[in-house]
Protein backbone atom coordinates (compact mmCIF):
# COMPACT_ATOMS: atom_id res chain seq x y z
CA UNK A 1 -77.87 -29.13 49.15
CA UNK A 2 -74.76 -28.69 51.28
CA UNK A 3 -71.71 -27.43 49.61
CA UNK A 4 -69.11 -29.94 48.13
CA UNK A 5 -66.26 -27.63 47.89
CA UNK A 6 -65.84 -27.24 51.23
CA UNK A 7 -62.62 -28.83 51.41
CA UNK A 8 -61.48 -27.17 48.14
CA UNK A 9 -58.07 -26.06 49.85
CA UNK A 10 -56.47 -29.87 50.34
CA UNK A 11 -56.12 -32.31 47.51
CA UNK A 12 -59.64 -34.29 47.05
CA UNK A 13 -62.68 -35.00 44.64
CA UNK A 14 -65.11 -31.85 45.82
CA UNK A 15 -63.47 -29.40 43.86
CA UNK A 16 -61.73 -28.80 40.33
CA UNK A 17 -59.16 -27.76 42.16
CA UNK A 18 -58.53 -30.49 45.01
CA UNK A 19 -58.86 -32.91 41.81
CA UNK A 20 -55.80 -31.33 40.36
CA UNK A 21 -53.72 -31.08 43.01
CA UNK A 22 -54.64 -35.16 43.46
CA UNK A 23 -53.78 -35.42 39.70
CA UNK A 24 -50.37 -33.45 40.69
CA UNK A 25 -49.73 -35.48 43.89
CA UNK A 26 -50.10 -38.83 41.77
CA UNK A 27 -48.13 -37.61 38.58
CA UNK A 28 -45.06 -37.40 41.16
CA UNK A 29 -44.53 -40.43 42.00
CA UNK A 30 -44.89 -40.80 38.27
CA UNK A 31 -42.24 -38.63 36.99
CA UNK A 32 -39.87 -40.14 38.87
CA UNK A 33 -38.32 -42.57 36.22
CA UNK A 34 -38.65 -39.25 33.85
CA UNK A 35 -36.68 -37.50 36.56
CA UNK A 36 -34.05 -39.74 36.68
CA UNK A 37 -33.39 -40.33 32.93
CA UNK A 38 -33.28 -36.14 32.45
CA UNK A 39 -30.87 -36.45 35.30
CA UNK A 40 -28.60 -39.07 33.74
CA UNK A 41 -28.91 -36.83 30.49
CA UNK A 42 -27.83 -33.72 32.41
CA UNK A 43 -24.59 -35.70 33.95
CA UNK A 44 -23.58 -36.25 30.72
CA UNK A 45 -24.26 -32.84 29.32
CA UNK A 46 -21.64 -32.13 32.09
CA UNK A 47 -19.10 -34.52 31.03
CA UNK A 48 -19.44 -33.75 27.72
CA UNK A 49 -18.85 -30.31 28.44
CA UNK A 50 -15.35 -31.47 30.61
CA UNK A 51 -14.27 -33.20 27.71
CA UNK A 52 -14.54 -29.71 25.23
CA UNK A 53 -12.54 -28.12 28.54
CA UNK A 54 -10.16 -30.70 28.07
CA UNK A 55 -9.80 -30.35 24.08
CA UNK A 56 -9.80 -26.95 24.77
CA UNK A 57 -6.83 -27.11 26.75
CA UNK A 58 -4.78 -29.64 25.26
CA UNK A 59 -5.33 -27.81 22.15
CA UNK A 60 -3.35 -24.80 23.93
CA UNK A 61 -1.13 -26.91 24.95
CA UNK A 62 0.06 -28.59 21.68
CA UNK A 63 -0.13 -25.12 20.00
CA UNK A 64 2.13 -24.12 22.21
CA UNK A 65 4.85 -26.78 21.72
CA UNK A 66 4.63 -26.47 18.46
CA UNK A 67 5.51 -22.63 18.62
CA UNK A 68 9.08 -24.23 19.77
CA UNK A 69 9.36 -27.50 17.99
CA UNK A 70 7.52 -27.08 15.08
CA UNK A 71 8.88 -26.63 11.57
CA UNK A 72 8.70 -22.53 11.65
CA UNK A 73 8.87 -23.17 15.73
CA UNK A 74 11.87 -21.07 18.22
CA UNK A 75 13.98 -24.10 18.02
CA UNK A 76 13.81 -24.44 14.51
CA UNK A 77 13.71 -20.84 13.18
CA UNK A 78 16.81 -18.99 11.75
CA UNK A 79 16.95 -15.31 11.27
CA UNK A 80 19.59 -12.86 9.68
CA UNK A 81 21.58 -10.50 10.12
CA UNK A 82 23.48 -8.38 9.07
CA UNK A 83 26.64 -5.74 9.01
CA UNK A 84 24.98 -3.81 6.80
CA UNK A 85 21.33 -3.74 6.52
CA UNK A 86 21.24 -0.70 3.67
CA UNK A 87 22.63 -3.24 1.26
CA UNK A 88 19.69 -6.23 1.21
CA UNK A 89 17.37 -8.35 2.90
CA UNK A 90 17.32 -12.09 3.10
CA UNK A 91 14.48 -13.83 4.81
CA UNK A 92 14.44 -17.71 5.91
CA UNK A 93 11.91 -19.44 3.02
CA UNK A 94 12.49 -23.05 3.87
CA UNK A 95 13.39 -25.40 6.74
CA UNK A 96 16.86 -26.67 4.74
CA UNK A 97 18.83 -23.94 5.67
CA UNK A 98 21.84 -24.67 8.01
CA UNK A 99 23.90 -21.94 10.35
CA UNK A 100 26.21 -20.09 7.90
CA UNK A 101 27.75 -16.88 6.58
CA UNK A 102 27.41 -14.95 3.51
CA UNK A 103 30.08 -12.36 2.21
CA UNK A 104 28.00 -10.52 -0.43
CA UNK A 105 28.58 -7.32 -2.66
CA UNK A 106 25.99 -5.46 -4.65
CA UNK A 107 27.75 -4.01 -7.62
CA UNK A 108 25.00 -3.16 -9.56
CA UNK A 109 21.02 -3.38 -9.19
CA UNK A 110 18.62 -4.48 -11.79
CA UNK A 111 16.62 -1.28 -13.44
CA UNK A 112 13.90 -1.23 -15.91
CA UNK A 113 13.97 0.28 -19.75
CA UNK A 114 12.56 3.18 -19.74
CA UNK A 115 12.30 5.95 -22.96
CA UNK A 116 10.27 9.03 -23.48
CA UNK A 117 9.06 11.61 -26.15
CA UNK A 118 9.51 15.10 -27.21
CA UNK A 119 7.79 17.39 -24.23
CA UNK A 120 4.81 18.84 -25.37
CA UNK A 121 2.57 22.23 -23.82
CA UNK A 122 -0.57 19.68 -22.33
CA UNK A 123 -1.14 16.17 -22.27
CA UNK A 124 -4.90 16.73 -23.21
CA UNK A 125 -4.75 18.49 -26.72
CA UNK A 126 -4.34 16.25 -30.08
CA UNK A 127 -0.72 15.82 -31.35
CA UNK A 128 -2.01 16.37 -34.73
CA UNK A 129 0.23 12.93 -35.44
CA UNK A 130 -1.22 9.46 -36.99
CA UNK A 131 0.32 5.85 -37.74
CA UNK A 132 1.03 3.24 -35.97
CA UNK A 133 2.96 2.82 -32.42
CA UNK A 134 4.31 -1.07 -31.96
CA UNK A 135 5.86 -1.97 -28.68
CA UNK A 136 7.05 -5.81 -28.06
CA UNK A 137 4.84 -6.78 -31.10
CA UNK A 138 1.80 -4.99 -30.26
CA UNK A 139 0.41 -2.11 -32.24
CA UNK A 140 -1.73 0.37 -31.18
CA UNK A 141 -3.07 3.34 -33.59
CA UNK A 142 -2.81 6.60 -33.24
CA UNK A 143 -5.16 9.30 -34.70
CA UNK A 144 -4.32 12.87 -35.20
CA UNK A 145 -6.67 14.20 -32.26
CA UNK A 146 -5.16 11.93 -30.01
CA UNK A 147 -3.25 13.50 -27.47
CA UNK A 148 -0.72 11.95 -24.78
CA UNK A 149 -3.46 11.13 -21.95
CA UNK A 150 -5.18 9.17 -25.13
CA UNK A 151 -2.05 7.33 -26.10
CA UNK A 152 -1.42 6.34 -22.54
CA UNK A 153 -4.59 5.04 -22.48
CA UNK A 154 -4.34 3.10 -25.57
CA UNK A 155 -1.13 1.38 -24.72
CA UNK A 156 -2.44 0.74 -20.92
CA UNK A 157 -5.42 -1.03 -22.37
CA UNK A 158 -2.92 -3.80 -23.88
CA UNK A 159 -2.81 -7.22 -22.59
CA UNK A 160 0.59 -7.99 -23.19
CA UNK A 161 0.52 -10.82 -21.02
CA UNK A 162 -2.50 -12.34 -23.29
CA UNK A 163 0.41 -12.02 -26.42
CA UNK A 164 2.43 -13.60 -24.34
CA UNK A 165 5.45 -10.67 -24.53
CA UNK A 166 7.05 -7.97 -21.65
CA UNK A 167 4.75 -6.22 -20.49
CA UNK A 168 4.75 -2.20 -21.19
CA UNK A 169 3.83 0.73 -18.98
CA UNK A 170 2.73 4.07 -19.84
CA UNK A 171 2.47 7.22 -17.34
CA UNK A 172 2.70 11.31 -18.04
CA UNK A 173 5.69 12.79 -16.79
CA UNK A 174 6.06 16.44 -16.93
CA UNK A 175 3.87 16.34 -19.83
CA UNK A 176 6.42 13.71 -21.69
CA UNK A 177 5.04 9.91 -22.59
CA UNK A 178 7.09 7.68 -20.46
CA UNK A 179 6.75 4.23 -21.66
CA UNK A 180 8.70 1.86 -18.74
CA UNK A 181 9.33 -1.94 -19.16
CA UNK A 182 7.44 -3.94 -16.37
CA UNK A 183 10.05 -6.26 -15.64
CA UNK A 184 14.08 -5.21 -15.30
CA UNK A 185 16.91 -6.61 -16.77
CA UNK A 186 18.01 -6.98 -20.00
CA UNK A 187 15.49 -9.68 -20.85
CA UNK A 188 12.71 -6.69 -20.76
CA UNK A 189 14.12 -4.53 -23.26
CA UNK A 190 11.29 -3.05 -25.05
CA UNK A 191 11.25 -3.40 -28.83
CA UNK A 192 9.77 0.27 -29.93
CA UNK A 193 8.60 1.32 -33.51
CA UNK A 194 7.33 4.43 -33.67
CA UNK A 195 5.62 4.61 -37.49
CA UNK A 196 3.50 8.07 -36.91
CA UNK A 197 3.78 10.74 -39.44
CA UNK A 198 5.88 8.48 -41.34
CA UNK A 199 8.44 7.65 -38.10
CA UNK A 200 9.49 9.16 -34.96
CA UNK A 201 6.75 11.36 -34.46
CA UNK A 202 6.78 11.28 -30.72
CA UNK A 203 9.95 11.34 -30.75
CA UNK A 204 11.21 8.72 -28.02
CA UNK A 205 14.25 8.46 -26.96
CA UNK A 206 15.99 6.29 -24.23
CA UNK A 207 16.33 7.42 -20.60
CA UNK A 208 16.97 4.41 -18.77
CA UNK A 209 18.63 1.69 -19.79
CA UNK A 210 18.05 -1.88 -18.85
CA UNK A 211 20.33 -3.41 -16.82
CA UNK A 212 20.65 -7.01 -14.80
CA UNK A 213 21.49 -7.10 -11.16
CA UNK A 214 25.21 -8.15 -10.53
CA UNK A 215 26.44 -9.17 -7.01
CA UNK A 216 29.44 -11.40 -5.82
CA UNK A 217 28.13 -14.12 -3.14
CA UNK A 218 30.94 -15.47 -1.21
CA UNK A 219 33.40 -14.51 -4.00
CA UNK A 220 31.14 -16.23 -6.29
CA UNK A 221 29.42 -13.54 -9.69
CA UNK A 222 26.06 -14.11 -10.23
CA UNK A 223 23.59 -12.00 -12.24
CA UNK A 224 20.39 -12.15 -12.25
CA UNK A 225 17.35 -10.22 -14.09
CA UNK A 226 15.27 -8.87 -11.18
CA UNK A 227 16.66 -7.15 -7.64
CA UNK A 228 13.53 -9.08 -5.92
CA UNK A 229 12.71 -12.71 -4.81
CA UNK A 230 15.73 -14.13 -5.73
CA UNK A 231 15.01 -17.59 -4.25
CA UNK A 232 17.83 -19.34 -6.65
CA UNK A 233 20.95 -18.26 -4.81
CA UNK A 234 21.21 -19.85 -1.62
CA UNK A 235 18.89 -22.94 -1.00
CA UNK A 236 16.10 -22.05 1.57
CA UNK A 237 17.15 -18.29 1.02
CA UNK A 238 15.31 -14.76 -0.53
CA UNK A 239 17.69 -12.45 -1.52
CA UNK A 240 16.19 -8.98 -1.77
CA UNK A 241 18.65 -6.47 -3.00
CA UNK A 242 18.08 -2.83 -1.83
CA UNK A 243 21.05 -0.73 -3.03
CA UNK A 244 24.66 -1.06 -3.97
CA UNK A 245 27.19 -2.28 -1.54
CA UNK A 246 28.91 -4.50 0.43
CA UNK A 247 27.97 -6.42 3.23
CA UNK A 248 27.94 -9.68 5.66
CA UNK A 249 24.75 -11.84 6.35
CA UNK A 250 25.20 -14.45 9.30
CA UNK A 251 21.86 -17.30 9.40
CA UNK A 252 21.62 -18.78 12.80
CA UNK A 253 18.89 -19.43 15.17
CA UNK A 254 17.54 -16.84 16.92
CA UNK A 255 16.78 -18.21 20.37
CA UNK A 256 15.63 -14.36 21.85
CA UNK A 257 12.02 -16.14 23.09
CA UNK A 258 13.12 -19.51 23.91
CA UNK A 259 13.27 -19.64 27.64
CA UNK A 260 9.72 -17.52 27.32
CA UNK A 261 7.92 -19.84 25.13
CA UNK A 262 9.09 -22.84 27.93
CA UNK A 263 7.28 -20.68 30.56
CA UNK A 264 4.35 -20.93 28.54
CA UNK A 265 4.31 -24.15 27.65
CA UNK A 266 4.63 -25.04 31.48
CA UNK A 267 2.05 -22.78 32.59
CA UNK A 268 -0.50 -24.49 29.39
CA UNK A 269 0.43 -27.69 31.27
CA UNK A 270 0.33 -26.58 34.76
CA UNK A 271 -3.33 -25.38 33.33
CA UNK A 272 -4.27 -28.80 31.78
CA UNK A 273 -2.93 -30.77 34.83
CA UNK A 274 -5.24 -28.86 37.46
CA UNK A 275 -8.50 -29.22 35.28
CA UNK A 276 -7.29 -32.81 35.32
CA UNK A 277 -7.27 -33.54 38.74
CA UNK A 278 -10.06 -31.65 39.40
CA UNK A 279 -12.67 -33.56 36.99
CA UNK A 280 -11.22 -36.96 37.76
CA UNK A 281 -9.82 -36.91 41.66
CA UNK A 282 -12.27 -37.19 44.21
CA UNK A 283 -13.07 -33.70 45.80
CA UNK A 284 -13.08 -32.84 49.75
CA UNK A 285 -17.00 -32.34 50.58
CA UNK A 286 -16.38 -28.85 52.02
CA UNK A 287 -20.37 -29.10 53.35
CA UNK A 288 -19.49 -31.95 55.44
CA UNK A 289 -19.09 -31.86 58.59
CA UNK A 290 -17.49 -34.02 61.82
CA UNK A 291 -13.94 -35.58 61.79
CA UNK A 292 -14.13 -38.19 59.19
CA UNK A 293 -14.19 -36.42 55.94
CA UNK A 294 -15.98 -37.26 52.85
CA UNK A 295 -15.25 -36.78 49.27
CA UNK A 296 -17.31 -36.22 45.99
CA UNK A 297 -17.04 -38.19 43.20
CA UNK A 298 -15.36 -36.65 40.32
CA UNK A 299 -17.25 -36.81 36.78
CA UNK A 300 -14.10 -38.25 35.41
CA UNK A 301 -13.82 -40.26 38.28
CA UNK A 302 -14.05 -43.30 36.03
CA UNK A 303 -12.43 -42.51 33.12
CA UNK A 304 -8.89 -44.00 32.92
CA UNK A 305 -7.78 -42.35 29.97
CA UNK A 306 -8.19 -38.99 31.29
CA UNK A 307 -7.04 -39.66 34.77
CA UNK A 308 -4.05 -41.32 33.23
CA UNK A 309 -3.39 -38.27 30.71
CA UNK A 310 -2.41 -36.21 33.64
CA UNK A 311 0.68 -38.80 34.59
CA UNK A 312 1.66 -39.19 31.54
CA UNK A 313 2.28 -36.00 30.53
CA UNK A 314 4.17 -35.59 33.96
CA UNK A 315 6.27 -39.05 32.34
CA UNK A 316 6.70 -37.43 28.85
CA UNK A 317 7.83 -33.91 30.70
CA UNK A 318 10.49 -35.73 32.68
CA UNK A 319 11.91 -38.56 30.52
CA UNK A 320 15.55 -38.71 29.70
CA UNK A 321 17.04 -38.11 26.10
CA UNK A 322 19.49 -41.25 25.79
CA UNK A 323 20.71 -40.07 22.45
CA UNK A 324 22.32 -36.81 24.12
CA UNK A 325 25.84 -36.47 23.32
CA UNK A 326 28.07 -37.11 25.97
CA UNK A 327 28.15 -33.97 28.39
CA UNK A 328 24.78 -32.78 26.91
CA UNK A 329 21.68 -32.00 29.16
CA UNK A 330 20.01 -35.80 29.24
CA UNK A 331 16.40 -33.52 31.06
CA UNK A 332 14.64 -31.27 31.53
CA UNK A 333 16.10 -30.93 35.55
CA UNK A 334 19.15 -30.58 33.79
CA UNK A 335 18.35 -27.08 32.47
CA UNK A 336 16.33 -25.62 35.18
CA UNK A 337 12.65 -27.14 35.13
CA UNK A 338 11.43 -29.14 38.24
CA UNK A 339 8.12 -29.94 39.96
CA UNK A 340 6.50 -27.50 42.09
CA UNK A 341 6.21 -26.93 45.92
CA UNK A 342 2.32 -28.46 45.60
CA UNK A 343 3.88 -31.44 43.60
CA UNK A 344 1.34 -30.74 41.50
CA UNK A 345 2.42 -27.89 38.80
CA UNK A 346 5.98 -27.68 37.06
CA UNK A 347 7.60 -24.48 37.03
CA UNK A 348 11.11 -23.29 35.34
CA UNK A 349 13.00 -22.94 38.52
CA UNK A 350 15.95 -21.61 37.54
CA UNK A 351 15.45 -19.22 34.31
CA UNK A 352 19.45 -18.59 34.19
CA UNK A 353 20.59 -22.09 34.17
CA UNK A 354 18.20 -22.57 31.22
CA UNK A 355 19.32 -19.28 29.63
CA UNK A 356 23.18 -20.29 30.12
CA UNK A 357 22.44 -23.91 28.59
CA UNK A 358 20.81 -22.51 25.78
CA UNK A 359 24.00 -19.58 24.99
CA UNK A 360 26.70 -22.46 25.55
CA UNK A 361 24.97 -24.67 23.61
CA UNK A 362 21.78 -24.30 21.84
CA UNK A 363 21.66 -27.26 19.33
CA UNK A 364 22.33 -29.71 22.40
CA UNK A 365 19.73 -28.03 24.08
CA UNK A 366 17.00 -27.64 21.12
CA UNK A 367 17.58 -31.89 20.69
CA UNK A 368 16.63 -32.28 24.66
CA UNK A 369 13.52 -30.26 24.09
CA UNK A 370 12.99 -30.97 20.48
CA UNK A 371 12.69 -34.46 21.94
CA UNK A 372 11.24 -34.23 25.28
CA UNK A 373 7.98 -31.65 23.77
CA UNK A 374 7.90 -33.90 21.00
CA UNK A 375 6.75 -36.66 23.23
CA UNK A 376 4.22 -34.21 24.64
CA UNK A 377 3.00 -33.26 21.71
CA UNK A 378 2.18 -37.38 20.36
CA UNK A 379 0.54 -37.48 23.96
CA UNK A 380 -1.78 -34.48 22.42
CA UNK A 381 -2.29 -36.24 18.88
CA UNK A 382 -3.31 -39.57 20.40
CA UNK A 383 -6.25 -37.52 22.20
CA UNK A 384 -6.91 -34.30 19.64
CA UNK A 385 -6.49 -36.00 16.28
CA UNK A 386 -8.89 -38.51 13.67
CA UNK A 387 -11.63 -40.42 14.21
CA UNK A 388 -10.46 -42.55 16.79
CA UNK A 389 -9.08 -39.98 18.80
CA UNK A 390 -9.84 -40.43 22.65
CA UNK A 391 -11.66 -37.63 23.41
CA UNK A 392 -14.00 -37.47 19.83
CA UNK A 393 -14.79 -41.51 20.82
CA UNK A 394 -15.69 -40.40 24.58
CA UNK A 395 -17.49 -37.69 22.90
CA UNK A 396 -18.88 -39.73 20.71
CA UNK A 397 -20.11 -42.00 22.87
CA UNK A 398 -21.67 -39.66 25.35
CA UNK A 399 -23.45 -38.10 22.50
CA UNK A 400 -24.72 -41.57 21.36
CA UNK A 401 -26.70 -42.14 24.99
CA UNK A 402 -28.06 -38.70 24.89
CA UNK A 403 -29.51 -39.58 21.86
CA UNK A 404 -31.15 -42.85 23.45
CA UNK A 405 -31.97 -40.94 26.63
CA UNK A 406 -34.23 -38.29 24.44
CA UNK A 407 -35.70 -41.07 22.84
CA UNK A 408 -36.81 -42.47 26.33
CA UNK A 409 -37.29 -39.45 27.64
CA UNK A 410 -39.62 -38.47 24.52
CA UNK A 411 -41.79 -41.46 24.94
CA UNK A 412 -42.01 -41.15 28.72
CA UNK A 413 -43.17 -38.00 28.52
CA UNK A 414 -46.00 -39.01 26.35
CA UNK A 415 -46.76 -41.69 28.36
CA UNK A 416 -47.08 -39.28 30.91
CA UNK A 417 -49.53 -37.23 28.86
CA UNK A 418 -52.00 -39.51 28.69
CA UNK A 419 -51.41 -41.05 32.12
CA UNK A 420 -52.40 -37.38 33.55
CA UNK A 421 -55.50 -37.50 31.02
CA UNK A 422 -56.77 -40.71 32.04
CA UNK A 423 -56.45 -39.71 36.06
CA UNK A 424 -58.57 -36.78 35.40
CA UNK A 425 -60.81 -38.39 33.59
CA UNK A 426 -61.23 -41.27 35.78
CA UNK A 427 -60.74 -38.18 39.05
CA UNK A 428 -64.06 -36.32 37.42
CA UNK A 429 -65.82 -38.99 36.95
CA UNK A 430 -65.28 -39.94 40.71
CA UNK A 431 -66.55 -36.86 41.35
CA UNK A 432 -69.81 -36.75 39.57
CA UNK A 433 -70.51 -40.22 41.34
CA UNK A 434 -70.26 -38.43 44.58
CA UNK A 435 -71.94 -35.68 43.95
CA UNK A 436 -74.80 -38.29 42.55
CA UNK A 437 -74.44 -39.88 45.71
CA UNK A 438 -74.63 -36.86 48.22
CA UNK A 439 -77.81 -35.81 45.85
CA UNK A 440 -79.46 -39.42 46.17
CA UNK A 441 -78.37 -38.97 50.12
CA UNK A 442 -79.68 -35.50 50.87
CA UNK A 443 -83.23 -36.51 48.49
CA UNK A 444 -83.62 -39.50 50.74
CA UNK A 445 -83.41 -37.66 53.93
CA UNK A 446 -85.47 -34.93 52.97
CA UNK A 447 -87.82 -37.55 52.13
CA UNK A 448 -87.25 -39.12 55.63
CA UNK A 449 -87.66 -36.05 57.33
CA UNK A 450 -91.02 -35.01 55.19
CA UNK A 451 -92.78 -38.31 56.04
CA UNK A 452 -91.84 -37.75 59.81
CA UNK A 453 -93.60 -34.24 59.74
CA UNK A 454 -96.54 -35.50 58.36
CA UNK A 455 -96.93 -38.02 60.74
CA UNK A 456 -96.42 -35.76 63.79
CA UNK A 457 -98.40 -33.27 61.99
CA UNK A 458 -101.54 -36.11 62.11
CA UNK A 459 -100.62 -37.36 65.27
């Protein structure tokens, strides 16, 4: 029998292997709707991608506005100071507060009640001392083998808060029991009964006494029980008294990183606006060749909310404040910021006319870009924010036909499956008909060619 594999190396039915590279030949033209759908599905994996680029970004943006405009933003932040910083500290704890000046004297600081007992040689061995010890209310029992480390222990184990009285604190001091109020002032004075071996056994006596903090605000006396956290003496103030003294505090804005945070803010939007007009403009086909040039289309190329973003956010930067007082910078070209040489970017081209607008007049200034960044920073809401926020309902809608296109893809690809099954199948048994049919051929010739041997043999 001659050999059917002879042609083994091309696609064909004599050989396993020409049948699969006919089975691979055919399933190409097959996958070609497959190809295309897993294409489709990969241009929006790209665009979906642009659109986190662009979140990403706009997010940067808004952050960064809001670094100046916001409520704890440059523009409206005040800080103090001071003529004498030994004498307090005030920190900014709301957004009420209003440029102003404090005259303020620290005559006396709040301080704790303190007593202590009779020294004694350890604070390990028993006292050889028993009754009762009640502070604020609370007793605690003390046995003769007790010694001060035990007593400590006793009265540290309290949970005067659970009574609902001033808390107590115990320590060892040079082997003396030092019993300290939590709290200063005289609302913490400690209520002490000492009942062992019949009264006064430890022998306490005061130390410290309590005493309220008393200061003069503005010519004004106030006392209060604490030195700390005073929050109740100048709305949208802390007053944190250090020592005693006298000494000036001045609120105002501090506008140190103003003209910096505007750099970044441009450069955030000089980074947005490129992106931009890269993933929606038309690109130059640097491949191409001749003297007409061509262009590739942009991904974004037909999305008119984010080609328009870019535009608009050159609008917003460059609108006029018509509720400037008269005088007052009415824009942003006003104080220094223009477009750049590639009319593309924006750029703060002249840092000292900003920086001499904001020192002759901050507030004036702070309304323009209160104002203008404010409109910015809308522009960045209406894309960034909710549920029907443009870029989550482009997102959204991308990731809807993904969803449709792995459906179709799924289903193609099974078709596919058994498409490839039947071709073998239907390849194979192709094959055995022709090898049936070279057998039947090659049987009949040998027949032919027996019979004509016989007859020249009798011949």
């Amino acid at each position: 029998m001659a050999s059917i594999g002879g042609v083994s190396g091309g696609a064909s039915l004599y050989s396993a292997g020409g049948i699969e590279k006919l089975i691979q030949q055919t399933m190409i033209a097959e996958r070609r709707p497959l190809t295309r759908l897993e294409t489709k599905k990969d241009d929006l994996e790209v665009k979906k991608a642009i659109y986190n680029d662009i979140k990403e970004k706009l997010t940067k943006l808004r952050s960064s506005v809001l670094e100046l405009t916001g409520d704890s933003g440059i523009l409206n932040k005040y800080n103090p100071s001071y003529r004498n910083e030994d004498v307090l500290v005030v920190s900014v704890s709301s957004g009420n507060v209003k440029p102003s000046k404090y005259s303020v004297t620290v005559s006396q600081l709040a301080q704790a009640h303190r007593v202590a007992s009779t020294k004694q040689t350890d604070s390990t061995s028993g006292l050889n001392i028993s009754g009762n010890l009640t502070l604020n209310g609370q007793t605690i029992p003390i046995d003769t083998d007790d010694g001060l480390n035990d007593i400590r222990d006793k009265i540290n184990d309290i949970d005067f808060a659970g009574a609902e009285v001033e808390a107590i604190e115990a320590t060892i001091v040079d082997n003396k029991l030092v019993l300290s109020s939590a709290n200063t002032g005289t609302d913490a004075i400690m209520a002490v009964t000492d009942n062992t071996n019949g009264g006064d056994g430890l022998g306490l006596n005061q130390v410290q006494e309590a005493k309220n903090a008393q200061l003069t605000v503005n010519g004004l006396s106030i006392t209060r029980q604490s030195n700390d956290n005073l929050t109740d003496i100048v709305s949208g103030l802390t007053f944190n008294l250090k020592e005693e003294g006298t000494t000036q505090v001045t609120i105002a804005k501090d506008d140190s990183d103003l003209v910096d945070k505007v750099k970044t803010i441009l450069e955030d939007l000089n980074e947005l606006s490129s992106h931009l007009k890269l993933k929606t403009e038309p690109q130059l086909d640097a491949a191409a060749t001749g003297s007409n040039p061509t262009y590739i289309q942009a991904p974004l190329g037909r999305d008119f909310n984010m080609r328009n973003l870019r535009f608009n956010l050159a609008t917003d930067l460059f609108s006029t404040y018509t509720d400037a007082q008269s005088g007052a910078p009415r824009s942003l070209t006003e104080i220094g910021i223009a477009v750049g040489s590639d009319n593309i970017s924006f750029e703060l081209s002249d840092k000292e006319e900003l920086t001499s607008a904001v020192s002759e007049d901050f507030e004036q200034v702070a309304d323009l870009l209160n104002f203008v960044f404010g409109k910015l920073e809308s522009r960045a809401d209406s894309y960034l924010d909710g549920d029907t926020s443009i870029i989550k309902t482009s997102r959204d809608t991308i990731d809807d036909q993904i969803e449709l296109l792995d459906t179709q893809i799924g289903s193609y690809k099974t078709r596919l499956t058994k498409r490839e099954e039947v071709l073998r199948k239907q390849f194979y048994e192709m094959q055995a008909q022709l090898i049936n049919m070279q057998y039947d051929f090659q049987s009949t010739q040998a027949a032919i060619f027996g019979s004509y041997n016989i007859v020249n043999q009798q011949g």
